[in-house]
Protein backbone atom coordinates (compact mmCIF):
# COMPACT_ATOMS: atom_id res chain seq x y z
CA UNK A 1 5.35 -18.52 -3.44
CA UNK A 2 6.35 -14.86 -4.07
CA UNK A 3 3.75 -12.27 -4.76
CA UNK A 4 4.67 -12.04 -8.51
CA UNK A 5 3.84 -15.42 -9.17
CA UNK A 6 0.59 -15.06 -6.80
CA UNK A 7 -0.89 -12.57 -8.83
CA UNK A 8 -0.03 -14.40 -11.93
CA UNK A 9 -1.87 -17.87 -10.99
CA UNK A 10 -4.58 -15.54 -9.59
CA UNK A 11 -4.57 -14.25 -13.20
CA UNK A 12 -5.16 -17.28 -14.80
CA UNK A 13 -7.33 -18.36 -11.95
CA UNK A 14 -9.89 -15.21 -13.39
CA UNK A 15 -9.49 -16.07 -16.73
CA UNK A 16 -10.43 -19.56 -16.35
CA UNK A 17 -13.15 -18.38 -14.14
CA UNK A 18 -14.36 -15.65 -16.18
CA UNK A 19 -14.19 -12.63 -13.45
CA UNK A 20 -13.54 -10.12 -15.67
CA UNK A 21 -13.31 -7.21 -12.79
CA UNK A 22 -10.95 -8.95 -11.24
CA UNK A 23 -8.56 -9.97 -14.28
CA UNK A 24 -8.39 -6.49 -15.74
CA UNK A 25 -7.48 -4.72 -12.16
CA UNK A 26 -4.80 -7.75 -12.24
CA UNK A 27 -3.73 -7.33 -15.67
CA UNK A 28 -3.37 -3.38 -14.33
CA UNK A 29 -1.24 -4.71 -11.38
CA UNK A 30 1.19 -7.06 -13.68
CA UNK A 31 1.27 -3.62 -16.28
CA UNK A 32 2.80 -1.92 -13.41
CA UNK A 33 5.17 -3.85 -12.30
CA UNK A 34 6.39 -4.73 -15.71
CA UNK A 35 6.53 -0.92 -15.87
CA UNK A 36 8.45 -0.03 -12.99
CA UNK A 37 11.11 -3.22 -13.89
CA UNK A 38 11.92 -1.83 -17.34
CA UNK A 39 11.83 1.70 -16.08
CA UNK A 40 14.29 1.29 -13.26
CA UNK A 41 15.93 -2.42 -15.34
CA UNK A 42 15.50 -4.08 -12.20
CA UNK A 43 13.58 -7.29 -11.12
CA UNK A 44 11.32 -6.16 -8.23
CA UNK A 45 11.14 -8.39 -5.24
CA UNK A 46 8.12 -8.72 -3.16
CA UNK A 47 9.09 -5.53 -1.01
CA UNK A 48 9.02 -3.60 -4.58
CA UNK A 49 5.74 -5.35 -6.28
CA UNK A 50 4.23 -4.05 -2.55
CA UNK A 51 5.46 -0.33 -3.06
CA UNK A 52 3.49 -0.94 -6.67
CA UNK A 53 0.39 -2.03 -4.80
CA UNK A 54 0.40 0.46 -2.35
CA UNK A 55 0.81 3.36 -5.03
CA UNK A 56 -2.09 1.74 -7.23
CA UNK A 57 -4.31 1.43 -4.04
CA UNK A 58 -3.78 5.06 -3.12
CA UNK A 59 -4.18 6.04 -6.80
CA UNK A 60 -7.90 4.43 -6.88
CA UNK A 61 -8.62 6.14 -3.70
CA UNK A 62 -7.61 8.70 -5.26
CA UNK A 63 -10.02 7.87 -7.67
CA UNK A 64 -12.96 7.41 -5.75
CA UNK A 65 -12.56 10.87 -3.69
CA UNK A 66 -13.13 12.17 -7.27
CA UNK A 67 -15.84 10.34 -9.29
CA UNK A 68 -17.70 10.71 -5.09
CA UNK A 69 -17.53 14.95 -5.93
CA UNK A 70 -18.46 14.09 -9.67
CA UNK A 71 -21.79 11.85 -8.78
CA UNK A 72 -20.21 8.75 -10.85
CA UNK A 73 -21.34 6.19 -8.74
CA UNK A 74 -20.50 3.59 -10.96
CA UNK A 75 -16.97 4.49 -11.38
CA UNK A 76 -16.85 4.16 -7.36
CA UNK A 77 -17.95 1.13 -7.28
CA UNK A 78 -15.56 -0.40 -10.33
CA UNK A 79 -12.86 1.42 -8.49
CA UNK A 80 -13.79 0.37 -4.45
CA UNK A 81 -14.05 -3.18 -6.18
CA UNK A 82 -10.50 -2.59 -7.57
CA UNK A 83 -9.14 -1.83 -4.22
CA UNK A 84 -10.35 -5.05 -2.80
CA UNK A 85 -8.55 -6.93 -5.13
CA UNK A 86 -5.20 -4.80 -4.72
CA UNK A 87 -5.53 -5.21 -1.11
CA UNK A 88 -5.77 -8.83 -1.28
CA UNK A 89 -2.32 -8.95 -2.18
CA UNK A 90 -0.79 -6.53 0.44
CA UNK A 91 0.40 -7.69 4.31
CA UNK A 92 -2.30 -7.43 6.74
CA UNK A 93 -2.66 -3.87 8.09
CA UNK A 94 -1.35 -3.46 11.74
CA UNK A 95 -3.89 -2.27 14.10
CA UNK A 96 -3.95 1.13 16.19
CA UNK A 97 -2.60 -1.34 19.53
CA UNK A 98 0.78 -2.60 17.44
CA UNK A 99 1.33 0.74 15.17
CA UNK A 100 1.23 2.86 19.02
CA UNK A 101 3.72 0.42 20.40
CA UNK A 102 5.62 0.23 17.31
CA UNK A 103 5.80 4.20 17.85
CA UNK A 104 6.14 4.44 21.34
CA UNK A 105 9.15 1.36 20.97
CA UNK A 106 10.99 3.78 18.22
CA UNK A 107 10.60 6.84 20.26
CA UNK A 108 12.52 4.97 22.72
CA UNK A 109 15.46 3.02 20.85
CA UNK A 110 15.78 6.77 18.71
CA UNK A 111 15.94 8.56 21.88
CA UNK A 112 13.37 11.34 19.97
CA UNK A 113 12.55 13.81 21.95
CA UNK A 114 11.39 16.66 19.85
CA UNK A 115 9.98 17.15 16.44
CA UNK A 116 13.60 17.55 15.10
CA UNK A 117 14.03 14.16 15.58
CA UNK A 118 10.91 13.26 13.49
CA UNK A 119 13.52 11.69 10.41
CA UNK A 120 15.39 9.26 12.96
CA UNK A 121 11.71 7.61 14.21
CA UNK A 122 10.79 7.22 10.39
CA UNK A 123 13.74 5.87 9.46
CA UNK A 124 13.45 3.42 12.28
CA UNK A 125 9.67 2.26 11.56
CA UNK A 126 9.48 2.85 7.98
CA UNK A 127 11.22 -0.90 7.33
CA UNK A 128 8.86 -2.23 9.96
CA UNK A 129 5.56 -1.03 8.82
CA UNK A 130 6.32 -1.02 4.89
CA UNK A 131 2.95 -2.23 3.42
CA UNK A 132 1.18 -2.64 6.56
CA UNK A 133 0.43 1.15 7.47
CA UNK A 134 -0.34 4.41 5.87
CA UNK A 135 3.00 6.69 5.77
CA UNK A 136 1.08 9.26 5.93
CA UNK A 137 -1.13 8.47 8.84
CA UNK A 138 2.14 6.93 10.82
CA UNK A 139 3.77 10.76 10.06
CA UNK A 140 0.61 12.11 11.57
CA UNK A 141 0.67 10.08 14.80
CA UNK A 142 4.78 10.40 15.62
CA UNK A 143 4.22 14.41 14.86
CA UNK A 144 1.35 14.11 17.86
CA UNK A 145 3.79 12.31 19.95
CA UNK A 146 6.39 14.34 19.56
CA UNK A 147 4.57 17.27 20.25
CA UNK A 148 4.54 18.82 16.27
């Protein structure tokens, strides 16, 4: 089953069941995608509905960093409760172990030896993490390694 029609039988699954957290941070996800498809005119696959997620989970984190500062505390919790349910749709997260050798195996098939090189190691991992680590995080640890 791909991840579109996931989150719509979880949909109905919430309506039936009368979650309404749940069904309103999945009517947000199916808004987005439906967004992005008539934006672009393109029928997102399950590589493209994950790019959604991933922007609408660092969004609400986003989120939360803000209404923390504020003193909404009941904002954080709609919006950490929010997160759980994006995440339940996105690939398992790899762990430090696999993203280091995942690194260290990129370093090696690039032949990177320097921080100018930085583009060719992305370029490598970026298809093989997609939706399982944060880019940002993954920049953070090749800049380490390549002494940046």
């Amino acid at each position: 089953m791909d991840l579109k029609s996931r989150i719509a039988d979880d949909m109905k699954s919430a309506m039936r069941n009368k979650d309404s957290g749940r069904l309103e941070t999945i009517r947000m996800i199916r808004a987005a995608i439906q967004r992005k498809e008539v934006d672009e005119r393109v029928t997102l696959d399950d590589s493209g509905v994950t790019q959604v997620l991933q922007k609408l989970v660092k969004q609400a984190r986003d989120s939360i960093t803000q209404f923390e500062s504020g003193g909404r505390q009941d904002l954080v919790d709609k919006e950490r409760a929010s997160v759980e349910v994006l995440e339940s749709y996105l690939p398992e997260a790899l762990d430090d172990a696999e993203l280091n050798r995942l690194i260290d195996a990129a370093i090696a098939d690039t032949g990177a030896g320097s921080m100018r090189d930085m583009g060719k190691v992305m370029g490598h991992l970026k298809p093989k993490v997609a939706g399982r680590a944060d880019m940002g995080a993954l920049s953070a640890r090749i800049k380490q390694r390549l002494g940046g």
